[in-house]
PDB file of N, CA and C in Angstrom:
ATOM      1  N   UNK A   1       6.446  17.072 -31.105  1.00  0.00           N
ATOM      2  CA  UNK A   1       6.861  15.931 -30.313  1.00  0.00           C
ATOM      3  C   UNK A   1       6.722  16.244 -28.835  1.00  0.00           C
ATOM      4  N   UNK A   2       5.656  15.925 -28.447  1.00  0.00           N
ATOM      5  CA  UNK A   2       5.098  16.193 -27.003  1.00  0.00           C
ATOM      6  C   UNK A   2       5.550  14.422 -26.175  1.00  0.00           C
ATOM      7  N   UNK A   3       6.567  15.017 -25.118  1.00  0.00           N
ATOM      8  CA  UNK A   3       6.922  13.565 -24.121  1.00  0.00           C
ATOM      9  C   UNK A   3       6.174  14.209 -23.139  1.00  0.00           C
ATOM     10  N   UNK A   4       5.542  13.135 -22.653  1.00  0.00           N
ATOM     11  CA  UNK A   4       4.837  13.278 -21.275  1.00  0.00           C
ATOM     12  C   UNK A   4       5.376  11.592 -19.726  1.00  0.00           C
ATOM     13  N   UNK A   5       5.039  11.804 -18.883  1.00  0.00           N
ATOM     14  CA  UNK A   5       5.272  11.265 -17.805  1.00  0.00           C
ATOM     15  C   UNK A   5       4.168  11.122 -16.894  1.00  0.00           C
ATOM     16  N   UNK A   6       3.802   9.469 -17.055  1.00  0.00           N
ATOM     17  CA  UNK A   6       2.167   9.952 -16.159  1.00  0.00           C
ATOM     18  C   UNK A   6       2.616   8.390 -15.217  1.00  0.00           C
ATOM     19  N   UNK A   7       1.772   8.548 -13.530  1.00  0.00           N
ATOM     20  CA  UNK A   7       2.246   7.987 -12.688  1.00  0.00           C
ATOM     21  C   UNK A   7       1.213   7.029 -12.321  1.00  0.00           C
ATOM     22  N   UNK A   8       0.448   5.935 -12.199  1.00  0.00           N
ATOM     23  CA  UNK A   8      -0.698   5.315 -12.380  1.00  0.00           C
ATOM     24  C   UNK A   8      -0.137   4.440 -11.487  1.00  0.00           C
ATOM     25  N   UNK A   9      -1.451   3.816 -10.195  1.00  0.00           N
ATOM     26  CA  UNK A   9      -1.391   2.666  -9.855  1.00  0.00           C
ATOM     27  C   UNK A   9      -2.169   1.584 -10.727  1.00  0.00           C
ATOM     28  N   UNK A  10      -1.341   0.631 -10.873  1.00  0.00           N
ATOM     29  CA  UNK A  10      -1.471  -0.448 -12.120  1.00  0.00           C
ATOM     30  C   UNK A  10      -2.388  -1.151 -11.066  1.00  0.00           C
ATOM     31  N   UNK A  11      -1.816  -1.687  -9.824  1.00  0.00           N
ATOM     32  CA  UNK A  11      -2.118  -3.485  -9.404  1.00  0.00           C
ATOM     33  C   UNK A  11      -2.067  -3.062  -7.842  1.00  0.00           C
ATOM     34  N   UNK A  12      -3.185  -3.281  -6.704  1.00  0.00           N
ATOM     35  CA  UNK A  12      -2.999  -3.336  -5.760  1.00  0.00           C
ATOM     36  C   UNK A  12      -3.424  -5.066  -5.300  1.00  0.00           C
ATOM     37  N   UNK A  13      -2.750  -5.658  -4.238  1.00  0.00           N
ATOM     38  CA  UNK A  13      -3.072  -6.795  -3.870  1.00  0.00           C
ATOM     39  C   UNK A  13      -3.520  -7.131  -1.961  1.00  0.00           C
ATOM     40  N   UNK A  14      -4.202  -7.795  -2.032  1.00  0.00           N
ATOM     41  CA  UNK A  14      -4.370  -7.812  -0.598  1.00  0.00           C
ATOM     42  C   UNK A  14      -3.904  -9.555  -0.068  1.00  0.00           C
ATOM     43  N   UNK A  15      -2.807  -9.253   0.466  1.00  0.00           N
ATOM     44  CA  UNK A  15      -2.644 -10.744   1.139  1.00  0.00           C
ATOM     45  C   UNK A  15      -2.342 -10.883   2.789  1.00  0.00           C
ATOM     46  N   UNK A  16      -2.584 -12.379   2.441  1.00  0.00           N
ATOM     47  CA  UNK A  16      -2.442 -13.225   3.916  1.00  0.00           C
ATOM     48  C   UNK A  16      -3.997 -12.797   4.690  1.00  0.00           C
ATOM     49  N   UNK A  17      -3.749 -13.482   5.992  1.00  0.00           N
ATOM     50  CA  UNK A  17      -4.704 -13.130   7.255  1.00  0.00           C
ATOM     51  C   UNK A  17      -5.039 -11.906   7.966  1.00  0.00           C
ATOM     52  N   UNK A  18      -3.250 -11.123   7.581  1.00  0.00           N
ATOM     53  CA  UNK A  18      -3.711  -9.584   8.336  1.00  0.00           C
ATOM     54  C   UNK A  18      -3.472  -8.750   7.228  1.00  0.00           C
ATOM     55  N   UNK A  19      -4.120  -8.895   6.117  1.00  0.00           N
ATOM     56  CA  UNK A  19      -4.325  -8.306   4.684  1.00  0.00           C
ATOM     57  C   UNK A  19      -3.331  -7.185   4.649  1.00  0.00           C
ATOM     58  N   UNK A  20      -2.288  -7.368   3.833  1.00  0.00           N
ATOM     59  CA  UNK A  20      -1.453  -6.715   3.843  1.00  0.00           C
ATOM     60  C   UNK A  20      -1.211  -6.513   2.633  1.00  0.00           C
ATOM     61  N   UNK A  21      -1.312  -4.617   2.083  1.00  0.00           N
ATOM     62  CA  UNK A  21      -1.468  -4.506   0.917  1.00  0.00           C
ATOM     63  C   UNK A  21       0.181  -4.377  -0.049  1.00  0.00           C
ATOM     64  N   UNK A  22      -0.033  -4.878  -1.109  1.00  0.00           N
ATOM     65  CA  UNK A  22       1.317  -4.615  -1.783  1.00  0.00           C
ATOM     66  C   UNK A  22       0.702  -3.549  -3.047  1.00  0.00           C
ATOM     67  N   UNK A  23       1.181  -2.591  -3.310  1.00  0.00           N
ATOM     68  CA  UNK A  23       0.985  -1.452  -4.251  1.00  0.00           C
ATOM     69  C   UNK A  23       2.050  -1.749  -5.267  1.00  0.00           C
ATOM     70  N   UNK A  24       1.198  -1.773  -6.695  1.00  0.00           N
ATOM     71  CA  UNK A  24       2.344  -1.146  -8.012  1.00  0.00           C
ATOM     72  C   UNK A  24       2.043  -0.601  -8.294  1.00  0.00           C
ATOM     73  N   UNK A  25       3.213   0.889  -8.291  1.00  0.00           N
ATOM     74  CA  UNK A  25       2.899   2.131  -8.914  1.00  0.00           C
ATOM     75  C   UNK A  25       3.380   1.777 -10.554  1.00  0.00           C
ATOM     76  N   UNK A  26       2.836   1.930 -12.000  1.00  0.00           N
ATOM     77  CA  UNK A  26       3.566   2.495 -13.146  1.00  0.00           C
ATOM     78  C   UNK A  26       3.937   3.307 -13.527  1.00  0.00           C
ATOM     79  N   UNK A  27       4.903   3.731 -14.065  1.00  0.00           N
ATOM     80  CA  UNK A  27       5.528   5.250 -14.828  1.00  0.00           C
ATOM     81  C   UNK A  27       5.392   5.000 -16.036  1.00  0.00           C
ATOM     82  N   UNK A  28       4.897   5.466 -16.774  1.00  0.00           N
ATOM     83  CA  UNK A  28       4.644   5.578 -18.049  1.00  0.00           C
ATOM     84  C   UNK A  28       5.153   6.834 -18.618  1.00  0.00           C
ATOM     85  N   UNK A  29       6.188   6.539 -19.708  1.00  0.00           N
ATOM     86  CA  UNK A  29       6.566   7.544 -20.778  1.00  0.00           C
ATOM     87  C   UNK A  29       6.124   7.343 -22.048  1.00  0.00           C
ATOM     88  N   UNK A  30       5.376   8.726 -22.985  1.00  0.00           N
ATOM     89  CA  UNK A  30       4.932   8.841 -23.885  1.00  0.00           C
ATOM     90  C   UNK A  30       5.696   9.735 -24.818  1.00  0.00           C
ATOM     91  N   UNK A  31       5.629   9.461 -26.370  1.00  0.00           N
ATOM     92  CA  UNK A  31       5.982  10.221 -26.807  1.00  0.00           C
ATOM     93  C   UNK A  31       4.600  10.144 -28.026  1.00  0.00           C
ATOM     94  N   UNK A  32       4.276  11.692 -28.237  1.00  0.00           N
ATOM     95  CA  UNK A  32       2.974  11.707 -29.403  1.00  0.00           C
ATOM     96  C   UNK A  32       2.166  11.214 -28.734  1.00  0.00           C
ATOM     97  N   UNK A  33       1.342  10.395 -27.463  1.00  0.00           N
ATOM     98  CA  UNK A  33       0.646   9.420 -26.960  1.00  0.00           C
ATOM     99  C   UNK A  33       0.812   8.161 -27.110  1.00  0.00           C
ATOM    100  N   UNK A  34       1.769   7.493 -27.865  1.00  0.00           N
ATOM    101  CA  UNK A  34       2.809   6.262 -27.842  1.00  0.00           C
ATOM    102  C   UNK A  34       3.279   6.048 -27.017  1.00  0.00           C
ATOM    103  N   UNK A  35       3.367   5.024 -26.047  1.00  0.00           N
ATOM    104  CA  UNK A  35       4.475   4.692 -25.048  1.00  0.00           C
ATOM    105  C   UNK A  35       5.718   4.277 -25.470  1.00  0.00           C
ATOM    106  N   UNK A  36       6.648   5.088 -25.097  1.00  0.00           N
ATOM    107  CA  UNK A  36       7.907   4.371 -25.294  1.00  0.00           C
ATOM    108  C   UNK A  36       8.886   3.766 -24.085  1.00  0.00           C
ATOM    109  N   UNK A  37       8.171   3.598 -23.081  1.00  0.00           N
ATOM    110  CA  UNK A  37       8.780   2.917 -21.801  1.00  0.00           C
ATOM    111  C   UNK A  37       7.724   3.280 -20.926  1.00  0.00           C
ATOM    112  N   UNK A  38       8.048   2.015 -19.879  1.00  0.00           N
ATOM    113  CA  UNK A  38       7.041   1.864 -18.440  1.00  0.00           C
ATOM    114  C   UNK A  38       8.134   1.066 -17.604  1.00  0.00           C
ATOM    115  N   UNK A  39       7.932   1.274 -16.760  1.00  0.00           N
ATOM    116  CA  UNK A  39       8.540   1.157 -15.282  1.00  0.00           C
ATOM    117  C   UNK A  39       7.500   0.938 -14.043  1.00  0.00           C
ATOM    118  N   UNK A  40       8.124   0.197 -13.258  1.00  0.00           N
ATOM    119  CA  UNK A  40       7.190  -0.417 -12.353  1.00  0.00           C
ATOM    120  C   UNK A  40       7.923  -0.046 -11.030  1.00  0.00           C
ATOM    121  N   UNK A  41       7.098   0.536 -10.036  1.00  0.00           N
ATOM    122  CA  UNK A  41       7.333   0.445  -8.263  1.00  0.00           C
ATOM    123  C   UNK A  41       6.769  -0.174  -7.650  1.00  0.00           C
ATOM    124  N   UNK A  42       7.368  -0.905  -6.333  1.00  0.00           N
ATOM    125  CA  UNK A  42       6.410  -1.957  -5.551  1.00  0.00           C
ATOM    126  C   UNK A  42       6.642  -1.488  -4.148  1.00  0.00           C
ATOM    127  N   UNK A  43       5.829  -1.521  -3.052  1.00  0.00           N
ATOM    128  CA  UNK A  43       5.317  -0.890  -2.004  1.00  0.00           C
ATOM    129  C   UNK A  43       4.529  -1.574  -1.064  1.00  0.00           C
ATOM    130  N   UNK A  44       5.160  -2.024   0.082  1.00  0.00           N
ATOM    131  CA  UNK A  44       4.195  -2.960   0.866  1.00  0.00           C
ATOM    132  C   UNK A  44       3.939  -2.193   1.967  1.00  0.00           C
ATOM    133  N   UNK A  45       2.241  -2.320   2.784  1.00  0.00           N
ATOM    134  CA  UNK A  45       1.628  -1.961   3.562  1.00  0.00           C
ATOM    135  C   UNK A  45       1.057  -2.696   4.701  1.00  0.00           C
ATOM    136  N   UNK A  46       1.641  -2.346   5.742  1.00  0.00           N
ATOM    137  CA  UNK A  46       0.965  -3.184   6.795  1.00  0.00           C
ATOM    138  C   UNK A  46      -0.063  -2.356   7.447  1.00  0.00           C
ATOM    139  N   UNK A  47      -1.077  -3.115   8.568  1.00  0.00           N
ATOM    140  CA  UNK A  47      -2.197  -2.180   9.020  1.00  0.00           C
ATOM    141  C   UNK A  47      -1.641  -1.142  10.212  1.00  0.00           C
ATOM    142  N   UNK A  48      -0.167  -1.458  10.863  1.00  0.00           N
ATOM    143  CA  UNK A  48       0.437  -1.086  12.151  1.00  0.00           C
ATOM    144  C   UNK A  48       1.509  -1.367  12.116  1.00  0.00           C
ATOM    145  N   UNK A  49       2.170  -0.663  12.724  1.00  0.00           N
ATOM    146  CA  UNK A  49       3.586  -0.913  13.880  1.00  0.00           C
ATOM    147  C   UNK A  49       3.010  -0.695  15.518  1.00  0.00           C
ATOM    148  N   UNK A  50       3.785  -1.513  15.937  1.00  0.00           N
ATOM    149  CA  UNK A  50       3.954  -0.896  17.765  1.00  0.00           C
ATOM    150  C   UNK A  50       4.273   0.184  18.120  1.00  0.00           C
ATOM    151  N   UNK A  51       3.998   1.085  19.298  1.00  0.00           N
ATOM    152  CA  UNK A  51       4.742   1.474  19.910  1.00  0.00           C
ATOM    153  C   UNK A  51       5.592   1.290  21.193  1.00  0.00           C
ATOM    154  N   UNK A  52       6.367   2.201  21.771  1.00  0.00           N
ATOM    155  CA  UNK A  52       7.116   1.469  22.907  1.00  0.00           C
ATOM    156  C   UNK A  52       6.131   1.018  23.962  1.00  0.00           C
ATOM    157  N   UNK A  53       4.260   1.360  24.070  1.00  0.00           N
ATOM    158  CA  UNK A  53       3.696   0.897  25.117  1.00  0.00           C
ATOM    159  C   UNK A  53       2.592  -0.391  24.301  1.00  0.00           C
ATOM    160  N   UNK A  54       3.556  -0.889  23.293  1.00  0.00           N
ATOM    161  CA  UNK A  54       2.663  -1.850  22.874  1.00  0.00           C
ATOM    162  C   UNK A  54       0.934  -1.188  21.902  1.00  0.00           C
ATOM    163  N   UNK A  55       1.094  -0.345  21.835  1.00  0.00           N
ATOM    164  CA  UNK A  55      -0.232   0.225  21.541  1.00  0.00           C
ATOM    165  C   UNK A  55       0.217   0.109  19.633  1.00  0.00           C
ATOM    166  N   UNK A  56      -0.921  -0.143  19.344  1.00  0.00           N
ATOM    167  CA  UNK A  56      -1.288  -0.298  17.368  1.00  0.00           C
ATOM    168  C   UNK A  56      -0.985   1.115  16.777  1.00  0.00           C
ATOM    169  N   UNK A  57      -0.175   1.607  15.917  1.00  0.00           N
ATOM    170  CA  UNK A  57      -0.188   2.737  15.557  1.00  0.00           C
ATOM    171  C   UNK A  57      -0.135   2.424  13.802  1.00  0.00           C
ATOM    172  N   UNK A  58      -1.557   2.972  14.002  1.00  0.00           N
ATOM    173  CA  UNK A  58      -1.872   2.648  11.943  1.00  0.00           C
ATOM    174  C   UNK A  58      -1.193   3.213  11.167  1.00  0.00           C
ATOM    175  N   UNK A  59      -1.069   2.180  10.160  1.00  0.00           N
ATOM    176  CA  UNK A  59      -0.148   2.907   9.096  1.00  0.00           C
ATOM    177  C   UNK A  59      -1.172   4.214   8.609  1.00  0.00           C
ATOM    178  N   UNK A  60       0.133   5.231   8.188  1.00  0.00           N
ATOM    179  CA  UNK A  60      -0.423   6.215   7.510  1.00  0.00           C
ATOM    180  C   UNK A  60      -0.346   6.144   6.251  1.00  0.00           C
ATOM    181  N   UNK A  61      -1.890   6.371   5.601  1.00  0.00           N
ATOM    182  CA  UNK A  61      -2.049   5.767   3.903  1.00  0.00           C
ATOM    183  C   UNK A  61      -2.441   7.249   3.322  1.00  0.00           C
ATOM    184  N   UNK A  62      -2.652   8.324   4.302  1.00  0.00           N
ATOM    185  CA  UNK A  62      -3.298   9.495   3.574  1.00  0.00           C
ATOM    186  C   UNK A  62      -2.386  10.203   2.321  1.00  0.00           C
ATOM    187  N   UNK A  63      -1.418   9.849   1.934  1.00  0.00           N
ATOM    188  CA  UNK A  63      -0.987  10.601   1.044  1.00  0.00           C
ATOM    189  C   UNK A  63      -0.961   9.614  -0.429  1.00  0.00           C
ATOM    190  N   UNK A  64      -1.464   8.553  -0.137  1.00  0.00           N
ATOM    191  CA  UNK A  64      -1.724   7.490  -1.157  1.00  0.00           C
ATOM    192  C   UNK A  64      -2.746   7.586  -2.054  1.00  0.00           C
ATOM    193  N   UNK A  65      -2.624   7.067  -3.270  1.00  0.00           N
ATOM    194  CA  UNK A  65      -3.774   7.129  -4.094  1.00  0.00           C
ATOM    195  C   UNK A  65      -5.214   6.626  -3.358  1.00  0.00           C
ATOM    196  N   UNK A  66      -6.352   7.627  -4.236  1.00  0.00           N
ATOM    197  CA  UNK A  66      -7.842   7.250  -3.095  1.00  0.00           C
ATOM    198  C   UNK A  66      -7.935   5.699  -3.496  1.00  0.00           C
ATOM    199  N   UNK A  67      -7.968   4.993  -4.407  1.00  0.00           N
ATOM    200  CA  UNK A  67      -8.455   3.565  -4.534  1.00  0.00           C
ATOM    201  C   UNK A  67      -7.455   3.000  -3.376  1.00  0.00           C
ATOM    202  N   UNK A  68      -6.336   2.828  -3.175  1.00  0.00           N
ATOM    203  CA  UNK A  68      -5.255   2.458  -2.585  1.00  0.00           C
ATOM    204  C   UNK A  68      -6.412   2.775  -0.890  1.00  0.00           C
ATOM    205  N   UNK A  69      -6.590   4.096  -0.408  1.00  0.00           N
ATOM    206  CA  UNK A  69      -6.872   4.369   0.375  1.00  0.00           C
ATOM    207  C   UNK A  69      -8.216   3.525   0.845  1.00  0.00           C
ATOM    208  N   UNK A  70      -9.035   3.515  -0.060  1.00  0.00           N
ATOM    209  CA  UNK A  70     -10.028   2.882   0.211  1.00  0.00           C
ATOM    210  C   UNK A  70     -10.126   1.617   0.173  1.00  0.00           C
ATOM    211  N   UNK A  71      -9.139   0.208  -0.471  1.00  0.00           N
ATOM    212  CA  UNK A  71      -8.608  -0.671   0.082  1.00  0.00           C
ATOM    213  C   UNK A  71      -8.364  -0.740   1.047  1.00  0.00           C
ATOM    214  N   UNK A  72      -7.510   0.003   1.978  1.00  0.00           N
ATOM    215  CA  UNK A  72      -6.683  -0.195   2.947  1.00  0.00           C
ATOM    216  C   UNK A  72      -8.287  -0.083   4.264  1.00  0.00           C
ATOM    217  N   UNK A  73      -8.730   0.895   3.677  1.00  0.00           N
ATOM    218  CA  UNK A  73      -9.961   1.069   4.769  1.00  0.00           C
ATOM    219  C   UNK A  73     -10.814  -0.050   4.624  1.00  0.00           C
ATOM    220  N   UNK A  74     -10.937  -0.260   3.668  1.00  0.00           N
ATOM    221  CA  UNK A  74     -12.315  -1.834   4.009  1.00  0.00           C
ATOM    222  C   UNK A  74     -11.940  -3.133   4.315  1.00  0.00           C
ATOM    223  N   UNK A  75     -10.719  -3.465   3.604  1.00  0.00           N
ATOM    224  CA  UNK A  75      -9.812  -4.216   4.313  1.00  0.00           C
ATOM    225  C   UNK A  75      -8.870  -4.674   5.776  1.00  0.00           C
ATOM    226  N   UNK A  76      -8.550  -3.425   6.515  1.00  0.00           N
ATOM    227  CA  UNK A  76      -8.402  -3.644   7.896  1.00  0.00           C
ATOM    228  C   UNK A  76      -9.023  -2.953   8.698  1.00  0.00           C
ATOM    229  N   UNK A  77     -10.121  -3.800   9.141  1.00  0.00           N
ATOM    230  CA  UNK A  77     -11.324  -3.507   9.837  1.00  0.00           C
ATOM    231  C   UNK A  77     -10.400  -3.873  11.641  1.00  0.00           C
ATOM    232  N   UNK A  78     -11.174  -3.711  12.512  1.00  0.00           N
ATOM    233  CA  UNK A  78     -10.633  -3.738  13.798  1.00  0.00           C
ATOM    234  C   UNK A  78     -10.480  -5.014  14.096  1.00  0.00           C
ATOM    235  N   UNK A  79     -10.818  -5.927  13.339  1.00  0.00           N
ATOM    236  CA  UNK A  79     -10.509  -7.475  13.915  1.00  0.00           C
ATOM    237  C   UNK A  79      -9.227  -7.603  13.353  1.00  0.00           C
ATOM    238  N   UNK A  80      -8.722  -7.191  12.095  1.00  0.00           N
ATOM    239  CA  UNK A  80      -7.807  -7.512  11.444  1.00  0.00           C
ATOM    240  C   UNK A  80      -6.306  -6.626  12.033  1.00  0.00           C
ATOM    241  N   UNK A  81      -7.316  -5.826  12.745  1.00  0.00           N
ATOM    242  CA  UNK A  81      -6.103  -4.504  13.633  1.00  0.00           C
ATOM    243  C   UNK A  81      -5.913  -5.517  15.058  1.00  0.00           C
ATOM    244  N   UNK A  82      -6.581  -6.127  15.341  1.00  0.00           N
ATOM    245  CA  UNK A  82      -6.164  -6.048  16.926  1.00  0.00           C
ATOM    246  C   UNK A  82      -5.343  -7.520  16.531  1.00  0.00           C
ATOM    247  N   UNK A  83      -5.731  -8.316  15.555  1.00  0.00           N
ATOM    248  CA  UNK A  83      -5.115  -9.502  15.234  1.00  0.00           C
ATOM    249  C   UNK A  83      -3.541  -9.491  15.240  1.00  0.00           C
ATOM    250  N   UNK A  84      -3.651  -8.523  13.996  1.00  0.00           N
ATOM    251  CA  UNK A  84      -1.972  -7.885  13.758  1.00  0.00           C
ATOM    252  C   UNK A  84      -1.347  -7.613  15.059  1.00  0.00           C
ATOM    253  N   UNK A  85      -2.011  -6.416  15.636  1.00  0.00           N
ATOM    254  CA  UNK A  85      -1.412  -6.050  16.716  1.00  0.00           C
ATOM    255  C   UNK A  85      -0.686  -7.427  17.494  1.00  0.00           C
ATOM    256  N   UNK A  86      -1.699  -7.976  17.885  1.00  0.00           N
ATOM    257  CA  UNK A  86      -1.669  -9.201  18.845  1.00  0.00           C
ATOM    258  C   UNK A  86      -0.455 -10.091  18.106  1.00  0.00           C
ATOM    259  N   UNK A  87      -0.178 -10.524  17.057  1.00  0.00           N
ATOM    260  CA  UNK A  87       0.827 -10.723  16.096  1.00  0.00           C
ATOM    261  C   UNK A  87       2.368 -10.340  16.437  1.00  0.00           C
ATOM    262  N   UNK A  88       2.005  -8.967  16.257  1.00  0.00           N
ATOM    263  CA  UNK A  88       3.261  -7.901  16.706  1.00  0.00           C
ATOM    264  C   UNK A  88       3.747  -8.539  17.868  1.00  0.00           C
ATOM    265  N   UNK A  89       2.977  -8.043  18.820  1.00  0.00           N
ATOM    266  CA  UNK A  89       3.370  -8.616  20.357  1.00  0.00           C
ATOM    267  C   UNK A  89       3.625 -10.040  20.772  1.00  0.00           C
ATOM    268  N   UNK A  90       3.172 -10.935  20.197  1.00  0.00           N
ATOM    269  CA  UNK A  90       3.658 -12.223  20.545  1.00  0.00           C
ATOM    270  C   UNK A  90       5.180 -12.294  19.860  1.00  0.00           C
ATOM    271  N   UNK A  91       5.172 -12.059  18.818  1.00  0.00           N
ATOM    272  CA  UNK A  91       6.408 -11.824  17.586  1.00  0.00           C
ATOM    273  C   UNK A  91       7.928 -11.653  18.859  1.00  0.00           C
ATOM    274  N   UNK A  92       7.645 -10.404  19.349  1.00  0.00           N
ATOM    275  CA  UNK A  92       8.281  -9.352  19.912  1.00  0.00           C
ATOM    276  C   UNK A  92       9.413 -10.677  21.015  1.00  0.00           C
ATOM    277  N   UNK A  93      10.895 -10.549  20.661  1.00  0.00           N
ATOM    278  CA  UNK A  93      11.610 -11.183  21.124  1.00  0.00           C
ATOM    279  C   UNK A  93      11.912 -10.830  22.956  1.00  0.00           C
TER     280      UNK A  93
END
């Protein structure tokens, strides 16, 4: 009776105008190679935050799964960065 624990991104999505990714991670538990439970994590990604001089500071995706990663790269291209940005800053009370 071998249980195992394996961690899989199921579902990445890209929405809105300044493509903003939402990640589901699954957990999958096996027993024999049978699943006997799954569990779901959800994870949203923007392309930036501000900093205090207004400047775009990209999210950091490097420790993310490569598909995840490579979404995030073809998806916010510099129009979609300076958009956001520009977003941010009007936002900004």
């Amino acid at each position: 009776m071998a249980i195992t624990k394996e961690t899989v991104v199921d579902k990445i999505e890209v929405v809105g105008e300044f493509k903003h990714l939402q990640v589901r991670t699954a957990i999958i538990i096996k027993e024999n190679d049978n699943e006997i439970s799954r569990s779901a994590h959800r994870v949203a990604y923007t392309p930036g935050t501000l900093n205090d001089s207004d400047a775009l500071v990209a999210t950091d995706i490097s420790g993310e799964d490569a598909t995840v990663q490579a979404v995030a790269n073809a998806v916010w291209t510099d129009a979609v960065k300076t958009a956001w940005k520009n977003k941010l800053i009007a936002d900004k009370p």
